[in-house]
C-alpha atoms as a PDB file:
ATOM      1  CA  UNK A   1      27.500-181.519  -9.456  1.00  0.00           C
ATOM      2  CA  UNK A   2      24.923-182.786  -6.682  1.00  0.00           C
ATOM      3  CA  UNK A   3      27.830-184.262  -4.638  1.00  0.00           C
ATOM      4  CA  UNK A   4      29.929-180.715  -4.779  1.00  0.00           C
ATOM      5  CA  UNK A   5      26.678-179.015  -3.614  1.00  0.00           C
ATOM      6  CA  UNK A   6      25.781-181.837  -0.801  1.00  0.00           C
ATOM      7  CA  UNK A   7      29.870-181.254   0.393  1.00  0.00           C
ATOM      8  CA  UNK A   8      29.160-177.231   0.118  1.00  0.00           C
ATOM      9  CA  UNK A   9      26.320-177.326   2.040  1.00  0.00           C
ATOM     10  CA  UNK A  10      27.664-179.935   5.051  1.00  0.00           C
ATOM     11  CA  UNK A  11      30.588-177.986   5.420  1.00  0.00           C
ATOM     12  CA  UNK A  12      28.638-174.765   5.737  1.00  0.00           C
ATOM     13  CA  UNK A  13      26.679-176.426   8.412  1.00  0.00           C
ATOM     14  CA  UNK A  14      29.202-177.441  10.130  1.00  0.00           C
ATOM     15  CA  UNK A  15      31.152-174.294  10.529  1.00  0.00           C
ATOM     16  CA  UNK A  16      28.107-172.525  10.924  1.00  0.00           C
ATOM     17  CA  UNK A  17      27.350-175.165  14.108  1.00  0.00           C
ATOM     18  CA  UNK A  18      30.435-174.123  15.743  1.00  0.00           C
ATOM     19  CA  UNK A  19      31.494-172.026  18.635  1.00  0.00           C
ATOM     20  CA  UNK A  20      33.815-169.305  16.907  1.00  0.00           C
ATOM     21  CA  UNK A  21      32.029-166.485  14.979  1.00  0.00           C
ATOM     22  CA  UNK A  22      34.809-166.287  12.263  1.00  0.00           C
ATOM     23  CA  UNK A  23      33.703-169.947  11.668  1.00  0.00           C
ATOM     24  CA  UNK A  24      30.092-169.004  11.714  1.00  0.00           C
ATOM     25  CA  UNK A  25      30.547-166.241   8.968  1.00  0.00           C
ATOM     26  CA  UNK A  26      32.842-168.483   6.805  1.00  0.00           C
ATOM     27  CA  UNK A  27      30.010-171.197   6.724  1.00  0.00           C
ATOM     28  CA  UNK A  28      27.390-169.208   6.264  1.00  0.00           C
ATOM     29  CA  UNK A  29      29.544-167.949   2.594  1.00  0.00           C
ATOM     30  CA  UNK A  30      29.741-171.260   1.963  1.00  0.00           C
ATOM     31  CA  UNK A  31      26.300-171.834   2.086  1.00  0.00           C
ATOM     32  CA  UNK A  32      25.798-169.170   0.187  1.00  0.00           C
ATOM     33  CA  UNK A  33      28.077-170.610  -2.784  1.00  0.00           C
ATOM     34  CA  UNK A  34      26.494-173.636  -2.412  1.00  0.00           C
ATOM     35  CA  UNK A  35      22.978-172.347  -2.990  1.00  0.00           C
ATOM     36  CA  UNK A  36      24.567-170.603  -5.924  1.00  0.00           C
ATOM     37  CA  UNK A  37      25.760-173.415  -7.514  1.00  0.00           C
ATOM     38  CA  UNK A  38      22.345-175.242  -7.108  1.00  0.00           C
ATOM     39  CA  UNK A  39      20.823-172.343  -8.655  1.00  0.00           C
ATOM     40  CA  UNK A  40      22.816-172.235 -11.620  1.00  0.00           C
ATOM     41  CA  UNK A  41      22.843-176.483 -11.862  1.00  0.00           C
ATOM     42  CA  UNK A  42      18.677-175.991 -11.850  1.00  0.00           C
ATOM     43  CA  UNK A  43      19.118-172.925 -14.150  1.00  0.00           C
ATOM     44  CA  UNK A  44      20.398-175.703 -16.514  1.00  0.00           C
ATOM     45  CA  UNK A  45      24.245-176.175 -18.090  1.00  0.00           C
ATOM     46  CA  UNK A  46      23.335-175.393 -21.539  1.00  0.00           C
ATOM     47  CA  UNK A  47      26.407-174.842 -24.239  1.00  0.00           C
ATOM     48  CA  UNK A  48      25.113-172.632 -27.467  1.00  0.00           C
ATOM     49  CA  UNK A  49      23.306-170.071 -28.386  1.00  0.00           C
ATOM     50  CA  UNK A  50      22.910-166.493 -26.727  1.00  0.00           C
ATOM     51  CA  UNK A  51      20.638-165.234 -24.565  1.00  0.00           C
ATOM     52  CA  UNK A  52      18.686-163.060 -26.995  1.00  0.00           C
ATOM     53  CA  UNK A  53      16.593-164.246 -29.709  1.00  0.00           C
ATOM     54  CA  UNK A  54      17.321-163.322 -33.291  1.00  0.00           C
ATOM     55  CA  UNK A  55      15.917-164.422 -36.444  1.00  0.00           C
ATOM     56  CA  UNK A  56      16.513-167.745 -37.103  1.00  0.00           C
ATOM     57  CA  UNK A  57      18.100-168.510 -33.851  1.00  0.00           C
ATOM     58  CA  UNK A  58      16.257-172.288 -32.528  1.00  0.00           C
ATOM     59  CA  UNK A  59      17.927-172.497 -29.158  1.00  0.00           C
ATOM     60  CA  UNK A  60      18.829-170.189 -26.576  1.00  0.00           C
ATOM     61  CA  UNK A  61      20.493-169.647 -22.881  1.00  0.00           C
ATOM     62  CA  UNK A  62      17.836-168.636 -20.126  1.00  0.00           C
ATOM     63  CA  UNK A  63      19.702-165.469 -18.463  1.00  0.00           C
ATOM     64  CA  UNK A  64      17.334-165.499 -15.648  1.00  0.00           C
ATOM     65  CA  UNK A  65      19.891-167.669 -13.118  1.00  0.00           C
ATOM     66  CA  UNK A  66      22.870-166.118 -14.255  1.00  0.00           C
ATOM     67  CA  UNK A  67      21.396-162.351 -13.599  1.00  0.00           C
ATOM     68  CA  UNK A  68      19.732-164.443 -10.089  1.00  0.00           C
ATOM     69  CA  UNK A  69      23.908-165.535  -8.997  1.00  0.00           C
ATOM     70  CA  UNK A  70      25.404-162.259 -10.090  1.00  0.00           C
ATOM     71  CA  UNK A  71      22.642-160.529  -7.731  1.00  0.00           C
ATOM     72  CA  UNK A  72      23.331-163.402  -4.685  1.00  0.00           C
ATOM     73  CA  UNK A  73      27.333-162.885  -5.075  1.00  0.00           C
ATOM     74  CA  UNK A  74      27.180-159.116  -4.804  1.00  0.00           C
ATOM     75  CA  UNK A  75      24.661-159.844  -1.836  1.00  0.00           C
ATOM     76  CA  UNK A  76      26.883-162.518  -0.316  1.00  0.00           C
ATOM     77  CA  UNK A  77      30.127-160.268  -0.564  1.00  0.00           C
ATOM     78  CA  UNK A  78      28.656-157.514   1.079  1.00  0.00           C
ATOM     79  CA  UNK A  79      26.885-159.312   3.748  1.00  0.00           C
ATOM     80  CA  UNK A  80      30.158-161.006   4.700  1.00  0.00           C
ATOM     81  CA  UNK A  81      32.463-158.101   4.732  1.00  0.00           C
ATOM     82  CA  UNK A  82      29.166-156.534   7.099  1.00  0.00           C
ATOM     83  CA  UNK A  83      29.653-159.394   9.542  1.00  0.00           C
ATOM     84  CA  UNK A  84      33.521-159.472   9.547  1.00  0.00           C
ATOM     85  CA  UNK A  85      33.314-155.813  10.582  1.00  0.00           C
ATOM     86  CA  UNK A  86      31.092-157.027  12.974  1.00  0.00           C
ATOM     87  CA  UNK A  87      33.009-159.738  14.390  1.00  0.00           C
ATOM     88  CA  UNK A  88      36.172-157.735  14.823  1.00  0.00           C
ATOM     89  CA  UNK A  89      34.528-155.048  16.579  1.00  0.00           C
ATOM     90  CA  UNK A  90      33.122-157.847  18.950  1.00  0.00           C
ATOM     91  CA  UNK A  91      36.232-159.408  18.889  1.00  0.00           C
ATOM     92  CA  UNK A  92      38.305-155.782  19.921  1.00  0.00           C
ATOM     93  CA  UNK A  93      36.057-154.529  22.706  1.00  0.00           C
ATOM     94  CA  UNK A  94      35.285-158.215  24.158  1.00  0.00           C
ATOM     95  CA  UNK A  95      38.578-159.689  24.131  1.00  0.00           C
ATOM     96  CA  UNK A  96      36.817-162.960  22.480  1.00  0.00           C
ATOM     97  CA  UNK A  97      35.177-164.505  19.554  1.00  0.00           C
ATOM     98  CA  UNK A  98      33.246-167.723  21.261  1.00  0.00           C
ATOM     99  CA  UNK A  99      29.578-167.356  21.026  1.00  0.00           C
ATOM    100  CA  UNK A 100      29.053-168.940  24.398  1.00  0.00           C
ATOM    101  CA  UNK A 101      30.989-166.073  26.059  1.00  0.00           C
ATOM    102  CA  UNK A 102      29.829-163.086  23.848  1.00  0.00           C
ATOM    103  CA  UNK A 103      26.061-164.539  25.409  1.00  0.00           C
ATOM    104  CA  UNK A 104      27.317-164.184  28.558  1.00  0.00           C
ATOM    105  CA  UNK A 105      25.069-165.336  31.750  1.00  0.00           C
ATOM    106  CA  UNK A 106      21.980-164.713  33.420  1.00  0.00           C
ATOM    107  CA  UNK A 107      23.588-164.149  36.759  1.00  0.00           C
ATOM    108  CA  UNK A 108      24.932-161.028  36.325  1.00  0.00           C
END
């Protein structure tokens, strides 16, 4: 599980790290699933019993992470639709999507 998180999280980086804003918002998702999945791996991958307690009832589920990533993938979803918008309005009155161009120069 630590080496699907670790691959996650470089690829995120690495898109993030790159000139095209499509790229940028795709990595920063994946970061985002990535930090999911390391939530819910520290939350613990328990099998049996529910979440509430009951008579009798010894072991349990903690439904703290799972209410935690159903909160951060409603976030995450929203957030990245926000920026796609964003980065085809860029994209439509600019004519581009390369970060170095959309900061244009000093010299104008």
């Amino acid at each position: 599980m630590s080496i699907a998180i670790g691959i996650l999280f470089t690829t995120g980086v690495y898109l993030v790290l790159s000139k095209s804003l499509l790229r940028i918002i795709l990595g920063t998702s994946i970061i985002s699933h990535g930090a999911n999945l390391l939530i819910i791996t520290m939350g613990g991958l328990k099998t049996g019993g529910p979440a509430l307690l009951g008579q009798g009832i010894v072991s349990f589920m903690d439904p703290l992470p799972q209410a935690l990533i159903l909160t951060a993938i409603v976030i995450n979803f929203a957030m990245t639709a926000f920026l796609m918008v964003l980065a085809y309005r860029s994209y439509a009155d600019l004519g581009t999507d390369n970060i170095e161009l959309l900061r244009g120069s000093d010299d104008e």
